[in-house]
N, C-alpha and C. Protein backbone atom coordinates (compact mmCIF):
# COMPACT_ATOMS: atom_id res chain seq x y z
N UNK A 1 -43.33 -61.74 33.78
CA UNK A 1 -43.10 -60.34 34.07
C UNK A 1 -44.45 -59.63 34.21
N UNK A 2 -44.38 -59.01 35.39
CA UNK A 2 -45.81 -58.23 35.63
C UNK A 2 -45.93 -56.79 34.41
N UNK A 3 -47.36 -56.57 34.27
CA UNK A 3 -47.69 -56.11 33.14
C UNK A 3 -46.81 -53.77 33.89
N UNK A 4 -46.23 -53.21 32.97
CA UNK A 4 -45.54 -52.23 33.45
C UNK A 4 -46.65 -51.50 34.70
N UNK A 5 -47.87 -51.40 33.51
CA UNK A 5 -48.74 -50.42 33.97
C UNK A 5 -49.45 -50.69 35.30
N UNK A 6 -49.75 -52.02 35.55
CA UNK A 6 -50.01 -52.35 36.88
C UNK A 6 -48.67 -52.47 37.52
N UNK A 7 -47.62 -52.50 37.36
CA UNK A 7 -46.33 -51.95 38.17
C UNK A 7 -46.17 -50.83 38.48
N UNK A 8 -46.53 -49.74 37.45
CA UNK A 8 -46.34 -48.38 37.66
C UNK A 8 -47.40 -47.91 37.82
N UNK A 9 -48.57 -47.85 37.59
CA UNK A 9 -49.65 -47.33 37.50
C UNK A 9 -50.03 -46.59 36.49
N UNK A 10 -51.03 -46.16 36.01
CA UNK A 10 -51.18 -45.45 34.71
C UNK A 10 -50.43 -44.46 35.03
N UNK A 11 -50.10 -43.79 33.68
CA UNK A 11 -48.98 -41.93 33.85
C UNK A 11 -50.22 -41.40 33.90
N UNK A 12 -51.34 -41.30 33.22
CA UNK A 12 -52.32 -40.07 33.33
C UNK A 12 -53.09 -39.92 34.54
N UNK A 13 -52.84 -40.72 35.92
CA UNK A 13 -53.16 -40.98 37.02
C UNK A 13 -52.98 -40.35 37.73
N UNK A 14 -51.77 -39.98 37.27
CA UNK A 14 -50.64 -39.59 38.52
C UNK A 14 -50.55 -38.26 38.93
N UNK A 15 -50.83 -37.85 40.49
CA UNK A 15 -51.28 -36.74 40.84
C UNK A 15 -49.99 -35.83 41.23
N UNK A 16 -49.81 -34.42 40.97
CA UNK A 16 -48.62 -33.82 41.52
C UNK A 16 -49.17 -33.25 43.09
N UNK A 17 -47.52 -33.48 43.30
CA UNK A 17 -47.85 -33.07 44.96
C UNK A 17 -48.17 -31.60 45.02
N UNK A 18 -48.89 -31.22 45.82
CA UNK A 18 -49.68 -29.91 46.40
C UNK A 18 -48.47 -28.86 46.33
N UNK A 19 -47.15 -29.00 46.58
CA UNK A 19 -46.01 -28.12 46.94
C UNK A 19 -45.68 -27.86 45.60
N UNK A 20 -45.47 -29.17 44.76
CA UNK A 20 -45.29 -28.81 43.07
C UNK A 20 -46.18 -27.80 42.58
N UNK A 21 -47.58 -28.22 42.76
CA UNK A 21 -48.64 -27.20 42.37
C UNK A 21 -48.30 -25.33 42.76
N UNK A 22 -48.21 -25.95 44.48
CA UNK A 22 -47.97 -24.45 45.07
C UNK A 22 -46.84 -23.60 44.15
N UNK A 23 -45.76 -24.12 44.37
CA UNK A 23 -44.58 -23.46 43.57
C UNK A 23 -44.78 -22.88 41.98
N UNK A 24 -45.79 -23.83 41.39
CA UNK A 24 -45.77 -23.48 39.67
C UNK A 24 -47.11 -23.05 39.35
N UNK A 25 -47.78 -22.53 40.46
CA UNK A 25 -49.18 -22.26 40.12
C UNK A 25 -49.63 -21.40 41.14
N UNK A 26 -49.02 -20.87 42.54
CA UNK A 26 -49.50 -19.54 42.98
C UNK A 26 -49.10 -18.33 43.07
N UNK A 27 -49.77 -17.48 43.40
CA UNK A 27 -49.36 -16.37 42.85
C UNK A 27 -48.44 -15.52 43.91
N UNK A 28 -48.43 -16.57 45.03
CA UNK A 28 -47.53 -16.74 46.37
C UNK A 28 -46.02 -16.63 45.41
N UNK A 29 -46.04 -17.96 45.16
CA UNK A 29 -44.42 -18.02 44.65
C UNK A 29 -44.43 -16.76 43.33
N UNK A 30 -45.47 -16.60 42.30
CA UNK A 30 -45.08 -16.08 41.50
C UNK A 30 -44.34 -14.62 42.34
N UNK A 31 -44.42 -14.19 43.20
CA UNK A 31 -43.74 -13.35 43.65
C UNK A 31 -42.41 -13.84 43.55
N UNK A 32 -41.38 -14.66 44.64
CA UNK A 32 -40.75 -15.49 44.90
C UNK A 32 -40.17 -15.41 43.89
N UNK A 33 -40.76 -16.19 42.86
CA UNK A 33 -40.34 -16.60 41.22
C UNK A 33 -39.74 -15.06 40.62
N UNK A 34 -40.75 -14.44 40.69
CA UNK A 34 -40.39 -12.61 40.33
C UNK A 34 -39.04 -12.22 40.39
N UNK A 35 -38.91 -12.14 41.56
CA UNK A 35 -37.78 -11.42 42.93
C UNK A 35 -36.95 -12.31 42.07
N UNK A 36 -36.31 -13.82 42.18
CA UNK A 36 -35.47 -14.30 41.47
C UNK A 36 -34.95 -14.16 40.12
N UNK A 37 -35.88 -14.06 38.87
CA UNK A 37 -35.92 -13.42 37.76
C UNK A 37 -35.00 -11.87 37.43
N UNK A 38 -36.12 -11.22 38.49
CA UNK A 38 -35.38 -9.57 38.04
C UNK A 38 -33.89 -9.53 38.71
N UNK A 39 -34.09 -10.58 40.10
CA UNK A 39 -32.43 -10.52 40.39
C UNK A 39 -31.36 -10.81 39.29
N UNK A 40 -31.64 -11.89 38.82
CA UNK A 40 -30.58 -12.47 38.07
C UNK A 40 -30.25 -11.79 36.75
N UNK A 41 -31.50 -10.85 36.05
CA UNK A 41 -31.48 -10.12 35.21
C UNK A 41 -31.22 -9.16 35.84
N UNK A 42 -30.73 -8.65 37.04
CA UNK A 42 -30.09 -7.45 36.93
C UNK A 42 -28.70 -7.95 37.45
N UNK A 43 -28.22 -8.59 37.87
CA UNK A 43 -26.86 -9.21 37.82
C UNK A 43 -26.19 -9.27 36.06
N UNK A 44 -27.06 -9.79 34.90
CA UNK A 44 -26.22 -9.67 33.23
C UNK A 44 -26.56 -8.31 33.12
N UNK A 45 -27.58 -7.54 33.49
CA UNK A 45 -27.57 -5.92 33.26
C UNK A 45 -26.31 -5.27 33.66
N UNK A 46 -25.67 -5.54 34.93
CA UNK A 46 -24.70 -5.38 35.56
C UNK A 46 -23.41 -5.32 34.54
N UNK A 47 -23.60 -6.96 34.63
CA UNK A 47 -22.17 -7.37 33.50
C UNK A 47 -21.94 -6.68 32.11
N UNK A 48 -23.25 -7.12 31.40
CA UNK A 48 -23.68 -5.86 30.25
C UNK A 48 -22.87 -4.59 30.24
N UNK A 49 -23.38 -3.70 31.52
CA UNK A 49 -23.36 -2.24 31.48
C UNK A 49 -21.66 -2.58 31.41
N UNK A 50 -21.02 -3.38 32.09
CA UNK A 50 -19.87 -2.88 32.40
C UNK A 50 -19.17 -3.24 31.17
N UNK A 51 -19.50 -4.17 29.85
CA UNK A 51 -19.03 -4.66 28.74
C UNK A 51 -19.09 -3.37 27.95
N UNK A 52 -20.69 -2.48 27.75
CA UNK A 52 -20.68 -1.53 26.85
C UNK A 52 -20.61 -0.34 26.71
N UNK A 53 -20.31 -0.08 28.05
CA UNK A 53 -20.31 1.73 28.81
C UNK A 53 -18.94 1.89 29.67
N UNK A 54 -18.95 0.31 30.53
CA UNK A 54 -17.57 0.61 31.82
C UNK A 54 -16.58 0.39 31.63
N UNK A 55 -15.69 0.09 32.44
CA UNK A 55 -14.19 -0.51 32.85
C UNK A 55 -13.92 -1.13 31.63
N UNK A 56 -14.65 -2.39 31.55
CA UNK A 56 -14.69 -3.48 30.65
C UNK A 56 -14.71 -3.03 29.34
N UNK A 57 -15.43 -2.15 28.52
CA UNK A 57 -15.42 -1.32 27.29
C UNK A 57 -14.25 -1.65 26.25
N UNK A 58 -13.30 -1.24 26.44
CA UNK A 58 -11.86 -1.46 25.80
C UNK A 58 -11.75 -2.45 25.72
N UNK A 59 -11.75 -3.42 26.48
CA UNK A 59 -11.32 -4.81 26.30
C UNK A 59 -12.56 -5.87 25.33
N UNK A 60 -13.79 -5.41 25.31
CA UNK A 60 -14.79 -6.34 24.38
C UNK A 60 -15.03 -5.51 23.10
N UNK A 61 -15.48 -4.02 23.20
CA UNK A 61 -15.84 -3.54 21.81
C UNK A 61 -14.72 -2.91 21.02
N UNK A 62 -13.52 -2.55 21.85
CA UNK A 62 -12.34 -2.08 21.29
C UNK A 62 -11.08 -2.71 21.41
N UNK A 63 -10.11 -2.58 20.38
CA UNK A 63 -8.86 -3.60 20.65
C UNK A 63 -9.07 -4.70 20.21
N UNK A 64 -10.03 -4.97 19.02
CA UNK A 64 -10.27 -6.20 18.51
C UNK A 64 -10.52 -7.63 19.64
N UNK A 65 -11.51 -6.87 20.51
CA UNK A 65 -12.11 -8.05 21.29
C UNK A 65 -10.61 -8.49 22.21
N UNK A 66 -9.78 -8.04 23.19
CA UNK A 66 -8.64 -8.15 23.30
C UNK A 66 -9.17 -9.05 24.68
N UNK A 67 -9.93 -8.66 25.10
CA UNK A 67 -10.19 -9.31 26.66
C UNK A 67 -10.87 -10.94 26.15
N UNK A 68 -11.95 -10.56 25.02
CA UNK A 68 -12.45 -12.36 24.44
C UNK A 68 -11.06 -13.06 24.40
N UNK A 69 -10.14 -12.50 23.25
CA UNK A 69 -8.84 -13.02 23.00
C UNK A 69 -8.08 -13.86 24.22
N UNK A 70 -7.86 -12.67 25.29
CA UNK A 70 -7.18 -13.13 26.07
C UNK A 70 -7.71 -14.77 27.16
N UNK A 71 -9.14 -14.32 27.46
CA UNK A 71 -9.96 -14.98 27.87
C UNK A 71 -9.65 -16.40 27.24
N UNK A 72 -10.02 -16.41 25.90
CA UNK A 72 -10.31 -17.66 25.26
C UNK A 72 -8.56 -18.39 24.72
N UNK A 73 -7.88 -17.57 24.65
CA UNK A 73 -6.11 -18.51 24.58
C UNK A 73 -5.72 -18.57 25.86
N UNK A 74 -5.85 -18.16 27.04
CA UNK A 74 -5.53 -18.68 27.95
C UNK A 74 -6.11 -19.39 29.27
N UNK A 75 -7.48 -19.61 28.33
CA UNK A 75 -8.55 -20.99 29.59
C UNK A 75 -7.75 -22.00 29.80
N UNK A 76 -8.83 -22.20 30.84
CA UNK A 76 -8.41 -23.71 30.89
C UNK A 76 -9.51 -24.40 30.75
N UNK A 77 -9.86 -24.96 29.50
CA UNK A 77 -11.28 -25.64 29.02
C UNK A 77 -10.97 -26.91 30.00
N UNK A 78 -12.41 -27.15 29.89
CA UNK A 78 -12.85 -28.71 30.40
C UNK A 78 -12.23 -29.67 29.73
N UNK A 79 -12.54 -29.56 28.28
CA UNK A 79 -12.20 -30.83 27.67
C UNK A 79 -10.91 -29.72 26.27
N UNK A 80 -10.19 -31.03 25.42
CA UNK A 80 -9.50 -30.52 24.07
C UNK A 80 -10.51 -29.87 23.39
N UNK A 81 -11.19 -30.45 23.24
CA UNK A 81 -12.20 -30.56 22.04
C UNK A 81 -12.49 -29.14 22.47
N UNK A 82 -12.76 -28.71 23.29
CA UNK A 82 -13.53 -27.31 24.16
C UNK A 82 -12.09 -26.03 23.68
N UNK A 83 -11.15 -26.55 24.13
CA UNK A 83 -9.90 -25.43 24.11
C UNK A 83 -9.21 -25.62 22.34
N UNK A 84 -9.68 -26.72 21.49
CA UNK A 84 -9.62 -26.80 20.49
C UNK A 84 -10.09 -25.09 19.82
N UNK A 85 -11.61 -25.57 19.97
CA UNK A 85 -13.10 -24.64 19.54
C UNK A 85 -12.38 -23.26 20.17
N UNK A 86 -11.87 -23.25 21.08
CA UNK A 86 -11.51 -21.80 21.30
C UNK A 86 -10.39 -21.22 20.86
N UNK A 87 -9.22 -21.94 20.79
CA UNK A 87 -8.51 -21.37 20.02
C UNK A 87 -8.58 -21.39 18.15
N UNK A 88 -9.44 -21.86 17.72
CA UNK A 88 -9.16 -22.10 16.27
C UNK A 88 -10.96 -21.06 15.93
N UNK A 89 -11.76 -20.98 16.64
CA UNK A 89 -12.91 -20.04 16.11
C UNK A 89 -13.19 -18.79 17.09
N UNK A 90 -12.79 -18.79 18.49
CA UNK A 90 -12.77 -18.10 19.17
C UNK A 90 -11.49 -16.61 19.07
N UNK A 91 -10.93 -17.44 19.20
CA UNK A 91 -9.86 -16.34 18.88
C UNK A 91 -9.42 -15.07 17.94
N UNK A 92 -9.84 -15.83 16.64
CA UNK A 92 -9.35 -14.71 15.60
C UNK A 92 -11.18 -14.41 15.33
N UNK A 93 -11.74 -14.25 15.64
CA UNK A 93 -13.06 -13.35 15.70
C UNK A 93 -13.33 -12.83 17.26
N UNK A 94 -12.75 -12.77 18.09
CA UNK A 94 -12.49 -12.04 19.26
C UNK A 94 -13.21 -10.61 19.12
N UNK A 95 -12.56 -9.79 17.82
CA UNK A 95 -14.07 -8.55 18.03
C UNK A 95 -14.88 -8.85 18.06
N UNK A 96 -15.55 -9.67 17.10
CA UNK A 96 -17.00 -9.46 16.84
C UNK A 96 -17.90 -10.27 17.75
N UNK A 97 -16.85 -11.71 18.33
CA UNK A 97 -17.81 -12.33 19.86
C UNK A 97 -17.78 -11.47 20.83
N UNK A 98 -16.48 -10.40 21.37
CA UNK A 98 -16.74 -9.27 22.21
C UNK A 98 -18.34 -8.48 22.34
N UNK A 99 -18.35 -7.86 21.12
CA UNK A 99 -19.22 -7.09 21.19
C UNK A 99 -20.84 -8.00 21.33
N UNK A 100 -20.62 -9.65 20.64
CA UNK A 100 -22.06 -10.22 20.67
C UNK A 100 -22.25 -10.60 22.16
N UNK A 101 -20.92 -11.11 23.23
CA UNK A 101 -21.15 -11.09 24.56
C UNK A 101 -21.41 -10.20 25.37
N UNK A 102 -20.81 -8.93 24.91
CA UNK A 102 -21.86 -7.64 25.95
C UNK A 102 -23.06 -6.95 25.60
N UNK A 103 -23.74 -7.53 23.94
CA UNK A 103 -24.96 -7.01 23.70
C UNK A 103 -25.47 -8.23 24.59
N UNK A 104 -25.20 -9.73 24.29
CA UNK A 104 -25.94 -10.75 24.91
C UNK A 104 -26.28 -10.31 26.22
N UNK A 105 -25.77 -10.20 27.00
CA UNK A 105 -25.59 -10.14 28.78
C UNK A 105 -26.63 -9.21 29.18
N UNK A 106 -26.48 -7.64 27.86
CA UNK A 106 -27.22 -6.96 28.39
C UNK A 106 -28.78 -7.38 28.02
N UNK A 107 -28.86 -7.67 27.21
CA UNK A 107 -30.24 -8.33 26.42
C UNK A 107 -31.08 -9.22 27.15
N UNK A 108 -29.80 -10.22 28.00
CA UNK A 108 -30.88 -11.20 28.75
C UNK A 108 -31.39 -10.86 29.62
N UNK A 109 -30.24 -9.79 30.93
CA UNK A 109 -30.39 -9.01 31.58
C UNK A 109 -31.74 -8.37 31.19
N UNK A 110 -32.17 -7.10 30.93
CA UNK A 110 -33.13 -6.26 30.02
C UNK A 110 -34.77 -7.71 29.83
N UNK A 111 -34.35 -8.80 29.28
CA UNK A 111 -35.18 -9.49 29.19
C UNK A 111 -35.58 -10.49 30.48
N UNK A 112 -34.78 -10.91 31.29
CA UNK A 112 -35.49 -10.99 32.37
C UNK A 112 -35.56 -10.13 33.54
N UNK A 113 -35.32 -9.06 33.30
CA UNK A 113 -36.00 -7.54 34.16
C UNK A 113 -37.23 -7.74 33.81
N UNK A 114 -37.50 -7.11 32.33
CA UNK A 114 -39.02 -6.83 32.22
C UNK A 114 -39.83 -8.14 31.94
N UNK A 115 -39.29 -9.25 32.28
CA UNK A 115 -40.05 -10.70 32.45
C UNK A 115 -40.54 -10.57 30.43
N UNK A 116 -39.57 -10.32 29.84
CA UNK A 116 -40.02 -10.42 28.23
C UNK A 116 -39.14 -11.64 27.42
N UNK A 117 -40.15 -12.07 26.92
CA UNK A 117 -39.29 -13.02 26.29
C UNK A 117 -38.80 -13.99 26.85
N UNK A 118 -39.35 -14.30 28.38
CA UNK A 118 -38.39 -14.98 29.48
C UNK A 118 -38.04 -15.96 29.36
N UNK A 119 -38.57 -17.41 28.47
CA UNK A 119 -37.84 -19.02 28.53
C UNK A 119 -36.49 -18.66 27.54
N UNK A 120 -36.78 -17.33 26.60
CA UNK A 120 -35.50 -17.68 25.59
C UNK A 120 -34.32 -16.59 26.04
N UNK A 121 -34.66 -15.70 27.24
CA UNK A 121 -33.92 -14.95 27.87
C UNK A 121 -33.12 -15.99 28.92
N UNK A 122 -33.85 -16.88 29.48
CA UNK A 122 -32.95 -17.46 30.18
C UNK A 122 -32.39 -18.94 29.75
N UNK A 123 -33.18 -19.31 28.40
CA UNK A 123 -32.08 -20.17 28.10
C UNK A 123 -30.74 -19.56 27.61
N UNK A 124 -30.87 -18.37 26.93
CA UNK A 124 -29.59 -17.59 26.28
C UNK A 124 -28.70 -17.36 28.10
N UNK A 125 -29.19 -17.51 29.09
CA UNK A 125 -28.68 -17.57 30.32
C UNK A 125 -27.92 -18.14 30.00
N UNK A 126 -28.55 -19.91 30.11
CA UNK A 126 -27.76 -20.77 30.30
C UNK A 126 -26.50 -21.19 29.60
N UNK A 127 -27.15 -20.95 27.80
CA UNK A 127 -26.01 -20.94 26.77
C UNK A 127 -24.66 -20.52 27.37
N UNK A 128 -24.85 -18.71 27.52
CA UNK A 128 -23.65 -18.10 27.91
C UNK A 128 -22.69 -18.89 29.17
N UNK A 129 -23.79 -19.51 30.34
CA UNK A 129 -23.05 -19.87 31.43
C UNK A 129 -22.44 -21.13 31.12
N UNK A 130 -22.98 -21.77 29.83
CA UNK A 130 -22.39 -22.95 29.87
C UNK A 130 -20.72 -23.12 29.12
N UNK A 131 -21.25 -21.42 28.11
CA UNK A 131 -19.46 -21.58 27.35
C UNK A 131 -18.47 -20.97 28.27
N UNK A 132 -18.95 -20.35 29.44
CA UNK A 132 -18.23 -19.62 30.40
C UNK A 132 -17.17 -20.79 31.46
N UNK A 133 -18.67 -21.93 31.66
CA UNK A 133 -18.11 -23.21 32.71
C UNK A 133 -17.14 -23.78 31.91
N UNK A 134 -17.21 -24.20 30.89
CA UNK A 134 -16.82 -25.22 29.75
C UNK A 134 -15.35 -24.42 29.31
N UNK A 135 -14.83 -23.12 29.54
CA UNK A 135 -14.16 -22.30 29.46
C UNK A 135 -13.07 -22.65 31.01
N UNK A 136 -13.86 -22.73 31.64
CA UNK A 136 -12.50 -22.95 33.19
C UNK A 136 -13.13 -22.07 33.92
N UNK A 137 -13.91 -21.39 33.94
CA UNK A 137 -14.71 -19.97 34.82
C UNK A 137 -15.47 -20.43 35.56
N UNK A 138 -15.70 -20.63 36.48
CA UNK A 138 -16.73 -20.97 37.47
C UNK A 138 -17.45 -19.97 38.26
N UNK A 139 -16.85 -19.14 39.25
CA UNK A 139 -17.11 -18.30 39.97
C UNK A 139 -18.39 -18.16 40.21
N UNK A 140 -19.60 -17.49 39.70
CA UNK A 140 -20.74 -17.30 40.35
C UNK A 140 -21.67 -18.29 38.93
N UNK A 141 -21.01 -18.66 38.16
CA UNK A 141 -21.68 -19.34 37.20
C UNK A 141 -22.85 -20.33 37.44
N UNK A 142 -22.73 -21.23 38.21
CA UNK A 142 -23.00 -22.85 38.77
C UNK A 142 -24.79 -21.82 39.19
N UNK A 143 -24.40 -20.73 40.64
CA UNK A 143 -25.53 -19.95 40.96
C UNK A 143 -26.20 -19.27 39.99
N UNK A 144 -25.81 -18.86 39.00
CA UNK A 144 -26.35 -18.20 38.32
C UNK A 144 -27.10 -19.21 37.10
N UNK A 145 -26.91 -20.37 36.84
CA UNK A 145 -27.21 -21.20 36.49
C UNK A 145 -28.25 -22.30 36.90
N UNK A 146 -28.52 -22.11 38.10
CA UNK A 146 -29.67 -22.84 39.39
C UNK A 146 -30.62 -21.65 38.66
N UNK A 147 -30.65 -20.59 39.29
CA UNK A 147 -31.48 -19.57 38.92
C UNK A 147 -32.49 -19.58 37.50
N UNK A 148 -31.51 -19.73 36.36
CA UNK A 148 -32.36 -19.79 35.51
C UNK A 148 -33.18 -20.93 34.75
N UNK A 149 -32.23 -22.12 35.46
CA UNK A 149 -33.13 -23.42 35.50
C UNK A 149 -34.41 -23.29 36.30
N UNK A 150 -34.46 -22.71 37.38
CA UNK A 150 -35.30 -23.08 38.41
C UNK A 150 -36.58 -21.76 37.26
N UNK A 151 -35.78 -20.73 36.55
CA UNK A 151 -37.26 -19.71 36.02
C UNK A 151 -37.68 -20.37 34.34
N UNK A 152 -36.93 -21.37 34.32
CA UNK A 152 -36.74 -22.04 32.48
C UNK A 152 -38.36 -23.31 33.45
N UNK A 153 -38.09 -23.40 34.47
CA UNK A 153 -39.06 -24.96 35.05
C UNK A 153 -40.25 -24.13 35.79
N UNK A 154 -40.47 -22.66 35.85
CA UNK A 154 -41.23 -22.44 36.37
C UNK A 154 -41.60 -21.14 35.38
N UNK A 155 -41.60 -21.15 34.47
CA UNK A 155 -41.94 -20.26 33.72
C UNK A 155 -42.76 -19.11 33.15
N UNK A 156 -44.42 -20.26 33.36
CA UNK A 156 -45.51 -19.58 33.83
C UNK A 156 -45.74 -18.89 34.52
N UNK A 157 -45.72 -18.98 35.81
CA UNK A 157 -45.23 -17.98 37.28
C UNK A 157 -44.91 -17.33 37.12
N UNK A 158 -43.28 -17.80 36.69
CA UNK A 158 -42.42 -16.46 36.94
C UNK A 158 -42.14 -15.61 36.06
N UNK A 159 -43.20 -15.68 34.93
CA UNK A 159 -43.31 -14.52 33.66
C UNK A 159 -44.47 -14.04 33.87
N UNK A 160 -45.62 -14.49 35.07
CA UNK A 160 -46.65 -13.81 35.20
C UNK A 160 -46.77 -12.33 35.18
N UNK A 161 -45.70 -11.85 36.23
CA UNK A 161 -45.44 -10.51 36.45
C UNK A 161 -44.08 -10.09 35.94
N UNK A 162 -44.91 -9.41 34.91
CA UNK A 162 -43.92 -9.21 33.31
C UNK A 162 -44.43 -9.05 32.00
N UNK A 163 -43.57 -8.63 31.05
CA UNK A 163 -44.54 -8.24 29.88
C UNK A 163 -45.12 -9.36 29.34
N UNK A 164 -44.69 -10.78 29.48
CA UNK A 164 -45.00 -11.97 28.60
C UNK A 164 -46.06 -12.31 29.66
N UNK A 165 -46.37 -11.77 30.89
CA UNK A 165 -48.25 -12.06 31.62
C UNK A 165 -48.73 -11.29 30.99
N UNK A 166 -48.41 -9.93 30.81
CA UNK A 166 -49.70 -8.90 30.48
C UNK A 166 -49.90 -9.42 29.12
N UNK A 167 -49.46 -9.94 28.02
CA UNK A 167 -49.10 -10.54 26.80
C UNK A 167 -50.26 -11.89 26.70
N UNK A 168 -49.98 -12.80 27.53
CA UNK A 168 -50.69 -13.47 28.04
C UNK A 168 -52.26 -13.35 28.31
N UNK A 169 -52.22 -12.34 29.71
CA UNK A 169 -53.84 -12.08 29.77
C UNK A 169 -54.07 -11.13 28.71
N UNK A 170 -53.62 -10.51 27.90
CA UNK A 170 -54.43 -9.49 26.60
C UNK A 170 -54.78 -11.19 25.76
N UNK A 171 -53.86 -11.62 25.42
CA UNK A 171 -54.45 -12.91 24.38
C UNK A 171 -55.61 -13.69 24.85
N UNK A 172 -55.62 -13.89 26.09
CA UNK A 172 -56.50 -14.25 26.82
C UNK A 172 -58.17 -14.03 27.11
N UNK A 173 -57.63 -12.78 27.25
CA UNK A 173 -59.31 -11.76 27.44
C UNK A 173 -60.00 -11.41 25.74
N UNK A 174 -58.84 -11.58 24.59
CA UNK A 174 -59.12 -11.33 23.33
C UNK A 174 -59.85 -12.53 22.47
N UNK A 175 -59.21 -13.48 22.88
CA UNK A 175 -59.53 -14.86 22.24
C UNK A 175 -60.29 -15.80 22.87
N UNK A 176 -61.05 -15.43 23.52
CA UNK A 176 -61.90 -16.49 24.21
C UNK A 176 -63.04 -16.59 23.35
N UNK A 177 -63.79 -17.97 23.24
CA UNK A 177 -64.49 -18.73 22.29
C UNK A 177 -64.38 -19.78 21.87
N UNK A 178 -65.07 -20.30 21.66
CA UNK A 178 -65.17 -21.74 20.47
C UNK A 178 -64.43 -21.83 18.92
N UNK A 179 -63.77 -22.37 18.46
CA UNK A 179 -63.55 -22.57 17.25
C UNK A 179 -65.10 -23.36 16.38
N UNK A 180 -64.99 -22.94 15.14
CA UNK A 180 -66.52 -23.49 14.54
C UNK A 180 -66.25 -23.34 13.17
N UNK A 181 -67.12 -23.76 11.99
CA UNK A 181 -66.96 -23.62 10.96
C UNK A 181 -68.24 -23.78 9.99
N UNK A 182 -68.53 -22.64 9.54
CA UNK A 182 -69.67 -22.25 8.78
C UNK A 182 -70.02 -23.42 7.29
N UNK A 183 -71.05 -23.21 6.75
CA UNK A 183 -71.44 -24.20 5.63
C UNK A 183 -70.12 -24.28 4.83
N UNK A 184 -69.11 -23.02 4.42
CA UNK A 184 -68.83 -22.56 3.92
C UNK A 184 -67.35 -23.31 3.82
N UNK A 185 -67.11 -23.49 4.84
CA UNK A 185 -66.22 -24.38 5.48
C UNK A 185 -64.94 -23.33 6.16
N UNK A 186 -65.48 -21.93 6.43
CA UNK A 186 -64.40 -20.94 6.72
C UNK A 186 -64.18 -21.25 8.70
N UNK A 187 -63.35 -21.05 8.89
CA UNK A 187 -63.20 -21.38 10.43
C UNK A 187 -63.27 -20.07 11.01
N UNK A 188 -63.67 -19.90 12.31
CA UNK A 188 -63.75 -18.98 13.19
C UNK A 188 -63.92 -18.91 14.26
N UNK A 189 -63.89 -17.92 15.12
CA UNK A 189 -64.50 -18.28 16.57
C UNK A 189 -66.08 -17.42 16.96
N UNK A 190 -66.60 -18.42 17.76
CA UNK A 190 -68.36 -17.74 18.62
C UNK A 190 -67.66 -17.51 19.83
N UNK A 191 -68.22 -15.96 20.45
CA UNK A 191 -67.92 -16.02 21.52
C UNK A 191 -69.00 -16.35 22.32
N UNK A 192 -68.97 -15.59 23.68
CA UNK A 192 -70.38 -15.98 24.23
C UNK A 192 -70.93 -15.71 24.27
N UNK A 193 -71.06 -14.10 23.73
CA UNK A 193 -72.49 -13.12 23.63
C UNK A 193 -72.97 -13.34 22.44
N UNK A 194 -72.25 -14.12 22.14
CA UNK A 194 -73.17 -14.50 20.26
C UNK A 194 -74.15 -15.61 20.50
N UNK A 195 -75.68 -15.26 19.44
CA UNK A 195 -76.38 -16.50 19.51
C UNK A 195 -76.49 -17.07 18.47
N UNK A 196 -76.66 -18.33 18.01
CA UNK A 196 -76.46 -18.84 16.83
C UNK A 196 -77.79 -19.23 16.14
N UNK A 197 -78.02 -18.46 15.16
CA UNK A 197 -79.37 -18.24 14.41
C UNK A 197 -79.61 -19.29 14.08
């Protein structure tokens, strides 16, 4: 059997293609990346508003969660095990998941608007879309689910422009230096206008 690494070649070798780069490293796509982000966070802003202000209101924060209720005894889960979990924990706490699904929606929403918090804004994406699929709901889920994979894999970018870049370059422009450590044995950083006596 030939040896792996001369089969495969070394991993630390291995060059990414120019388009990979382009996509997760200019400031081309970070636009691109942007535009996708605030879309999709204003699509759960959407849903949000309409859970804690609209139409929807009565049915998640009032009436003991009557719309979760209804929602979750009459899916059609994927699997038992799924329509199990919903009728035996879902159900008789129906208020209080009401009200945690229209703070959620609006929260992630809100968090990938202002690009804050963005890998755990859009994994809480995915969470929600996945008890939604796993529920019998499909509808815009699957899309809305591309979306935040594609800003969970491009993250850097597409939080550039947003509070977690400006977050970023302040840590950035603050902490630059060497780590070092005096006789003393205390650690610190030299920057570069320092000279060392």
């Amino acid at each position: 059997m030939k040896n792996p690494i001369a089969l495969l070649s070394e991993p630390s070798e291995l060059k990414t293609p120019r388009v990979v780069q382009f996509l997760t490293r200019s400031k081309v796509a970070a636009v691109g990346w942007t535009a996708m982000r605030v879309w999709l966070g204003a699509m759960w802003i959407e849903a949000g508003v309409a859970k804690l202000w609209g139409a929807e209101n009565p049915l998640f924060l009032h009436n003991g969660g009557a719309g979760v209720a209804g929602f979750a005894s009459h899916a059609a889960p994927a699997y038992s095990w799924w329509g199990s979990f919903l009728h035996s924990a879902i159900v008789p706490n129906a208020g209080f998941i009401g009200i945690v699904v229209a703070l959620a929606e609006f929260g992630i929403g809100i968090g990938l608007c202002l690009g804050l918090f963005t890998r755990a804004a859009a994994l809480a994406s995915l969470a929600l879309l996945f008890t939604y699929v796993m529920s019998g709901t499909a509808s815009v889920c699957a899309f809305y689910a591309l979306f935040a994979i594609v800003i969970l894999a491009t993250w850097r970018i597409s939080s550039w422009i947003g509070v977690d870049g400006l977050i970023a370059g302040y840590r950035q422009r603050h902490h630059k230096g060497t780590a070092t450590s005096n006789r003393f044995g205390v650690v610190g950083t030299v920057g570069q206008a320092e000279v060392a006596a």
